[in-house]
Protein backbone atom coordinates (compact mmCIF):
# COMPACT_ATOMS: atom_id res chain seq x y z
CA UNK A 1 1.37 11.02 51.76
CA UNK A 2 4.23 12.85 50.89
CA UNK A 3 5.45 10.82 48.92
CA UNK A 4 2.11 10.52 46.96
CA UNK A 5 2.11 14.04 45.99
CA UNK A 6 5.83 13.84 44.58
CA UNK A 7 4.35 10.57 42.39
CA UNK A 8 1.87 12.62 41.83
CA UNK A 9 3.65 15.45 40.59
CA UNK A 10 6.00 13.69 38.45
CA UNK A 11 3.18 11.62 36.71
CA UNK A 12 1.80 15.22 35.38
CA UNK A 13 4.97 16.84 34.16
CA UNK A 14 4.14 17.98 30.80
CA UNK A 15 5.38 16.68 27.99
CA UNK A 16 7.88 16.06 26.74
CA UNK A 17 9.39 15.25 30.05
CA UNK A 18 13.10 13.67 28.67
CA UNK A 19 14.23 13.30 24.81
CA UNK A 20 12.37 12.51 21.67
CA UNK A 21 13.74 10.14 19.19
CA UNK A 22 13.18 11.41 15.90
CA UNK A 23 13.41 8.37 12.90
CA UNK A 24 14.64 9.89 9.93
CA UNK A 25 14.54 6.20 7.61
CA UNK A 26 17.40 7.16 5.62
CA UNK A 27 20.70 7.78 5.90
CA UNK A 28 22.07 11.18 7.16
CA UNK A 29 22.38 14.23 4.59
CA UNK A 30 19.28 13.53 1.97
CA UNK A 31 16.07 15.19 1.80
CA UNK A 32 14.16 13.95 4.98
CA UNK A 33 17.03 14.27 7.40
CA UNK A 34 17.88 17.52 6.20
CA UNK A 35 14.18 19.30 7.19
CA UNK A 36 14.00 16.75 10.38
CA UNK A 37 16.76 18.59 11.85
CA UNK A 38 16.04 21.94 10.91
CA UNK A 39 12.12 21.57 12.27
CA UNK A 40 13.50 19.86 15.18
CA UNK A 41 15.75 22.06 16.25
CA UNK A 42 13.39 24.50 16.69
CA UNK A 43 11.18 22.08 18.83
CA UNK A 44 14.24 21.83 21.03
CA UNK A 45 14.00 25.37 21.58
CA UNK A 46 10.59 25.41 22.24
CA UNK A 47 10.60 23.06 24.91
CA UNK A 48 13.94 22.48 26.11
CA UNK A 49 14.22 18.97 25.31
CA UNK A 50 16.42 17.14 22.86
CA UNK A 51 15.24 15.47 19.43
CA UNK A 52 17.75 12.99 18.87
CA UNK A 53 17.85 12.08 15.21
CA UNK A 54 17.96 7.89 15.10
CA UNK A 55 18.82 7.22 11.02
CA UNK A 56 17.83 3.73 10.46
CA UNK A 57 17.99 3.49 6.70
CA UNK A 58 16.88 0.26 4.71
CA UNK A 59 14.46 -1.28 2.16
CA UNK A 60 12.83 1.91 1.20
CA UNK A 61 12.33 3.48 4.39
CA UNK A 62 10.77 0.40 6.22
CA UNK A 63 13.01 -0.36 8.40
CA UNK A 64 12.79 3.11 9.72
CA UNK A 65 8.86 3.17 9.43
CA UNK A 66 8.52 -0.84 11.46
CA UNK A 67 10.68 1.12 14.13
CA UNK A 68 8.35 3.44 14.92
CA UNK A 69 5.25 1.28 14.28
CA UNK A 70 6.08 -1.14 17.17
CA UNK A 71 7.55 1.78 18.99
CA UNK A 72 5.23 2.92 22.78
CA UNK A 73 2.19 4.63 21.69
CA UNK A 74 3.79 7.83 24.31
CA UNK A 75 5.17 10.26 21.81
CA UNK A 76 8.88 9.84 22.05
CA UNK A 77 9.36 8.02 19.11
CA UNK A 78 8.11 10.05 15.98
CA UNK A 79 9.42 9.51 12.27
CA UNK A 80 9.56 12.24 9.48
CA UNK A 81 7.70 10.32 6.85
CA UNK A 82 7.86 10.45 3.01
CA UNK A 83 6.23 8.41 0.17
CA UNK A 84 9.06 6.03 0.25
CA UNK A 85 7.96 4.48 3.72
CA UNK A 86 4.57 6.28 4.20
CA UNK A 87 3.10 5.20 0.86
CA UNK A 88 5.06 2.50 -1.77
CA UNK A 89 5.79 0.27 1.23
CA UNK A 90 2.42 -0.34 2.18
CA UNK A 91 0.97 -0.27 -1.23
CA UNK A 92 3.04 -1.46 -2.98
CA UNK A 93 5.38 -4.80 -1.53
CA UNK A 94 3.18 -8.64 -1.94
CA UNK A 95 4.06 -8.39 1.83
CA UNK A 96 3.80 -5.54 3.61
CA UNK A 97 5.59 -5.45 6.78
CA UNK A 98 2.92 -2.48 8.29
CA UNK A 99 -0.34 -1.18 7.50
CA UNK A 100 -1.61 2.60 7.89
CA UNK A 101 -2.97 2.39 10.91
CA UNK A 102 0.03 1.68 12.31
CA UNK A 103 0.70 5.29 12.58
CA UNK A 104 -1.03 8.30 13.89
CA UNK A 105 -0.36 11.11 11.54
CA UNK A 106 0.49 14.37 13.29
CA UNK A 107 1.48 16.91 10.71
CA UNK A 108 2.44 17.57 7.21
CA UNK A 109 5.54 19.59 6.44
CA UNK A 110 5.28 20.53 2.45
CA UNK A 111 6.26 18.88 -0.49
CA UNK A 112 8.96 19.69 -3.40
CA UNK A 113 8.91 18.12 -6.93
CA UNK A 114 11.28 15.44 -7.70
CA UNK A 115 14.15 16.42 -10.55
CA UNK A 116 16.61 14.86 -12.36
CA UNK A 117 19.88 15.15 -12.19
CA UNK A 118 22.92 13.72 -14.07
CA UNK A 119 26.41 13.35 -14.39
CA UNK A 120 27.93 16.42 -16.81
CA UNK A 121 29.50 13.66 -19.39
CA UNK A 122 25.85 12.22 -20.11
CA UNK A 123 24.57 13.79 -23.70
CA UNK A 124 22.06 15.46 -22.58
CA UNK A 125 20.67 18.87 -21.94
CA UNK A 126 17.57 18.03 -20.92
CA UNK A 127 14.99 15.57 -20.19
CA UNK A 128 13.58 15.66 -23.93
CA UNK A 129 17.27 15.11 -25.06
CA UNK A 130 17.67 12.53 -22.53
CA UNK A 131 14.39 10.90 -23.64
CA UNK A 132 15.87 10.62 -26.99
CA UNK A 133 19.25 9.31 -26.28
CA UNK A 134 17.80 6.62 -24.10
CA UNK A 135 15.12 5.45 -27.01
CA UNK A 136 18.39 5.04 -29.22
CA UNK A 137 20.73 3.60 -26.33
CA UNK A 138 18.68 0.95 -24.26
CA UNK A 139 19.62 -0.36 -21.40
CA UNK A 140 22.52 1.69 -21.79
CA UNK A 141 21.98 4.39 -18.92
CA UNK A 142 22.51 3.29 -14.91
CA UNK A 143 20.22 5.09 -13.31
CA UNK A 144 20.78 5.43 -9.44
CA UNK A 145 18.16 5.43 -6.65
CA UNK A 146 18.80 5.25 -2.70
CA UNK A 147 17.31 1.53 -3.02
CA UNK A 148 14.13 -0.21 -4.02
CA UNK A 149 10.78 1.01 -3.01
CA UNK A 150 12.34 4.56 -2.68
CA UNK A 151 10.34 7.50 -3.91
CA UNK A 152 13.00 8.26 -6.55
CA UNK A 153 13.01 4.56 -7.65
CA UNK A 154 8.64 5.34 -7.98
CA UNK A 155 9.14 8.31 -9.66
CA UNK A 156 11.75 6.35 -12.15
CA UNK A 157 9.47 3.43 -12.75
CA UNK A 158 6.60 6.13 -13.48
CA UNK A 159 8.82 7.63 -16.12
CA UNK A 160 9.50 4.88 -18.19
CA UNK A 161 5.91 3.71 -18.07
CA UNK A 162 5.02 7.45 -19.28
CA UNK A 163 7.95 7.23 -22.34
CA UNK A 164 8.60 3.59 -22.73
CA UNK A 165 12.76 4.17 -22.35
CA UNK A 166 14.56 1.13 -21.24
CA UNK A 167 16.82 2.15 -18.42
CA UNK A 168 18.85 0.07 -15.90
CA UNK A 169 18.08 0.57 -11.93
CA UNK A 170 20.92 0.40 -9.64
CA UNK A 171 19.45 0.62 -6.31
CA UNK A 172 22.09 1.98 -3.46
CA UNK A 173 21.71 1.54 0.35
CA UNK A 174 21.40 5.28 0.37
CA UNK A 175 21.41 8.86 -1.02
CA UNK A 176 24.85 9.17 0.28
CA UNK A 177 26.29 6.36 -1.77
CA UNK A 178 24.31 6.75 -4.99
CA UNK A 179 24.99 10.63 -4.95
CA UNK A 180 28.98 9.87 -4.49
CA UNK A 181 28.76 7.39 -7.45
CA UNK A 182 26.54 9.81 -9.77
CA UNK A 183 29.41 12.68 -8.99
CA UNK A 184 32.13 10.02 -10.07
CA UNK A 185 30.42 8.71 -13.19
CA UNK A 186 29.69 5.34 -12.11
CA UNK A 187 26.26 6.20 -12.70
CA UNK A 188 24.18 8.34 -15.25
CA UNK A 189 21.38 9.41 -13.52
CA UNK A 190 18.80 9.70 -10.66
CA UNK A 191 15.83 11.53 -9.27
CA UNK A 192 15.88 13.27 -6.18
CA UNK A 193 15.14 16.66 -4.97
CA UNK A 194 16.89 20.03 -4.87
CA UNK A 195 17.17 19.95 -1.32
CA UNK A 196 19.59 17.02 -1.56
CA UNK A 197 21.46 18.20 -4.47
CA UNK A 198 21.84 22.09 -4.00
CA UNK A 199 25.56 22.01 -3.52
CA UNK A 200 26.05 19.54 -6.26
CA UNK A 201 24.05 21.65 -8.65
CA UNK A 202 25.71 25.05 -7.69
CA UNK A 203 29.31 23.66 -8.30
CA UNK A 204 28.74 22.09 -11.58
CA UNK A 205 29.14 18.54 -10.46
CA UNK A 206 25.72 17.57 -11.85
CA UNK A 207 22.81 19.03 -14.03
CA UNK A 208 19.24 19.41 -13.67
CA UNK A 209 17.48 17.82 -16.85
CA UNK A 210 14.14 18.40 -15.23
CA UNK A 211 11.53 19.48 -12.81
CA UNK A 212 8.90 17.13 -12.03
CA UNK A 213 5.67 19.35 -11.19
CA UNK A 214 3.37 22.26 -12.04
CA UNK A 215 5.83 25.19 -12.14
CA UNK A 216 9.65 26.11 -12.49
CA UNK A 217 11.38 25.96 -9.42
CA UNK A 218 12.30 29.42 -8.12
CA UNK A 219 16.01 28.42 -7.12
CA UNK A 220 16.38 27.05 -10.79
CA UNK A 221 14.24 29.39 -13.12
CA UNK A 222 16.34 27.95 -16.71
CA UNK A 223 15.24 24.59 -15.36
CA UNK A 224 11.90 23.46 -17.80
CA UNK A 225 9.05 21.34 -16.22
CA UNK A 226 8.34 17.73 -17.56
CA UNK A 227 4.82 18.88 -19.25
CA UNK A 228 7.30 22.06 -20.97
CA UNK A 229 9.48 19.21 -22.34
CA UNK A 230 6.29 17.46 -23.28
CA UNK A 231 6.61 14.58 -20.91
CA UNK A 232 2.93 14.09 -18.72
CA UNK A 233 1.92 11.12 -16.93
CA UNK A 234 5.21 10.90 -15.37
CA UNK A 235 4.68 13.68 -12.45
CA UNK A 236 6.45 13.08 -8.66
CA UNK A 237 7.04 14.57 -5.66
CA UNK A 238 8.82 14.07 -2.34
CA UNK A 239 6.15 15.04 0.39
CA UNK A 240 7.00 14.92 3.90
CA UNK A 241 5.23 14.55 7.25
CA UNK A 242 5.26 13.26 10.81
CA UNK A 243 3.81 10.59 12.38
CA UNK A 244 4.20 8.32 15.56
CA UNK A 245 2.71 4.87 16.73
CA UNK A 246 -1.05 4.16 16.24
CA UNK A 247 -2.55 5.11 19.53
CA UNK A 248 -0.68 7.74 21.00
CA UNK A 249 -2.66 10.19 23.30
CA UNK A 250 -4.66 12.78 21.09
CA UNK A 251 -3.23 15.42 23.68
CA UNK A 252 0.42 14.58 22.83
CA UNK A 253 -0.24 14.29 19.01
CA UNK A 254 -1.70 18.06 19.52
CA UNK A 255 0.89 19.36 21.39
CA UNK A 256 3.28 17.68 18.40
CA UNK A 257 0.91 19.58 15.93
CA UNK A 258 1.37 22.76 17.17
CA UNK A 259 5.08 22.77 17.53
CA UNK A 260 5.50 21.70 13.95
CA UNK A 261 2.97 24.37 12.50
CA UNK A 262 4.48 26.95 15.13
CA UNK A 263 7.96 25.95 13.38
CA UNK A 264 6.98 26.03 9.96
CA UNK A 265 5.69 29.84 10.58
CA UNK A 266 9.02 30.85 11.10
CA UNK A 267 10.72 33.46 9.11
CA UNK A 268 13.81 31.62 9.34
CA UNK A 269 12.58 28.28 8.49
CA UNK A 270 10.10 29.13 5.76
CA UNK A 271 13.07 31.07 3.92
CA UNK A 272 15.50 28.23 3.73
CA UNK A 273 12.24 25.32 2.76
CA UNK A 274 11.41 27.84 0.30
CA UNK A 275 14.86 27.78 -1.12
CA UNK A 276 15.17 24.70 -1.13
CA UNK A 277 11.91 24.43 -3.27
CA UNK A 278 9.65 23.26 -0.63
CA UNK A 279 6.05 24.50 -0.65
CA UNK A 280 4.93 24.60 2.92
CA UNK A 281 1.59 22.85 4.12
CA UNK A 282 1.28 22.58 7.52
CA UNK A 283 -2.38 22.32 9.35
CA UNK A 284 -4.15 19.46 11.49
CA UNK A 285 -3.27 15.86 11.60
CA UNK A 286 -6.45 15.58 9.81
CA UNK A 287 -5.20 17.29 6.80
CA UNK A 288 -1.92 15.03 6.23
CA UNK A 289 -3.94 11.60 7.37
CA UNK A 290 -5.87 12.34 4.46
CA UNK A 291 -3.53 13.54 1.83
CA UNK A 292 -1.37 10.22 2.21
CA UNK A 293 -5.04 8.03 1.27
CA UNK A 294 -5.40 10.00 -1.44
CA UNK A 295 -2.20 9.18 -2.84
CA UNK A 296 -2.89 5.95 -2.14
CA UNK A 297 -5.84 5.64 -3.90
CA UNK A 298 -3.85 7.38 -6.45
CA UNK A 299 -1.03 4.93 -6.71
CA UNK A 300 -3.18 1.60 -5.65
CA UNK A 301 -4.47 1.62 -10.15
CA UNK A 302 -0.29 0.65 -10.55
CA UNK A 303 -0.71 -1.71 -8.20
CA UNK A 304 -3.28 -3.43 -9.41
CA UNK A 305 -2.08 -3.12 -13.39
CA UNK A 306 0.93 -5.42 -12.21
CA UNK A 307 3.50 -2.54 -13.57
CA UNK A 308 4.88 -1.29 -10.32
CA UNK A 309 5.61 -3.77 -7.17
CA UNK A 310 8.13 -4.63 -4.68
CA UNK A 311 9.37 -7.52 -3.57
């Protein structure tokens, strides 16, 4: 009977009971690992239990995202998501390797628009110059992404459907990698986010041609929007959320909810997303299950026009 009770008793320890493994589906320093670790870190002090951060970067964020789709539906395997492996992979590839409801969505961080950044020695100021030096250089610029299927590679194809430039892709396995080569002039150019490219941008080492969304960024005012340069149909962001495995316990998905929102109300935390140009969402699982179908019904029209699709 005894030991009943002890069985018992450990069966109803509250979660989590022993570590979380955290997929970030890229490589460590870019975008998604940088806010997985700072939200996680505060879930560690929350709760007293590690989130160990398991990079597993590859073919746009699916290798990452098939991880945690055939991962236990028990909440210790969660992934911070973006449209790289939450959207284009699914909509996008002849053969999807996962399907939506693989994953139980459990909360959505914020989102940041995409910009793009270049090596100093390109000529060019800004997008509208860049625009114009592509349209009389074709095929001439390399432009970088962290590898096919990758939201900046999306956001690139998106911007030469919206201005008809002919520019060369050079997909990397990584942000690391393509960021190295875009500081050493191997490549021109690339989209990413100011979260990945603050220290870059600060010590001169690249420029910002352009902000992809509504407004200025507030950590680079001089910085004009796409629609300011008169570029529209071309607009991007990198969103961000969690999810797990399809079936995980609603109680465990709440309990993941409210430690991410709880997070995400820090003072600490919301100062450094909001200079890194992240506008903060938060709410119910609800909220960021729908957003990413919306964006899929958004992006599906590409699809089905033949002009964007992965192999």
């Amino acid at each position: 009977m005894a030991l009943a009770l002890i069985c018992a008793s450990a069966g109803a320890q509250p979660y989590p009971n022993k570590p979380v493994r955290l997929v970030v589906p890229f490589t460590p320093g870019g975008s998604t690992d940088i806010v997985a670790r700072l939200i996680t870190q505060k879930l560690h002090e929350f709760w007293g239990q590690q989130f160990v951060i398991d990079n597993r970067p590859g073919a746009g964020g699916a290798i990452g995202a098939e991880t945690v789709a055939r991962a236990a539906p028990d909440g210790y395997t969660i992934m911070l998501t973006n449209p790289g492996p939450g959207l284009h992979n699914v909509v996008l590839r002849k053969k999807p390797t996962y399907a939506f409801d693989d994953f139980a969505p459990i909360a959505y961080v914020g989102y940041t628009p995409n910009i793009i950044v270049a090596n100093p020695r390109l000529p060019a100021g800004n997008l509208k110059e860049l625009i114009a030096y592509a349209r009389a250089n074709p095929g001439k610029i390399n432009w970088a992404s962290p590898g096919t299927g990758s939201n900046p590679h999306i956001a690139l194809e998106l911007l030469k459907l919206a201005t008809g430039i002919d520019v060369v892709h050079v997909p990397f396995k990584g942000a690391a990698q393509a960021f190295t080569d875009l500081v050493a002039g191997q490549v021109d150019a690339q989209y990413s986010s100011f979260i990945s490219t603050e220290a870059h941008v600060k010590s001169g080492r690249l420029k910002v041609l352009g902000v992809s969304g509504t407004k200025r960024l507030t950590a680079l005012p001089e910085v004009m929007t796409f629609t300011e340069q008169g570029v529209n149909g071309a607009e991007s962001t990198l969103w961000m959320g969690f999810v797990t495995a399809a079936k995980t316990p609603r109680a465990l998905i709440a309990k993941l909810n409210g430690g991410v929102n709880r997070a995400l109300q820090l003072p600490d935390v919301r100062s450094r997303l909001e200079q890194l140009g992240v506008e903060i969402e938060g709410g119910p699982p609800e909220k960021f299950g729908a957003f990413i179908q919306s964006e899929a019904k958004r992006l599906r029209p590409l699809l089905m026009a033949g002009t964007l699709q992965i192999e």
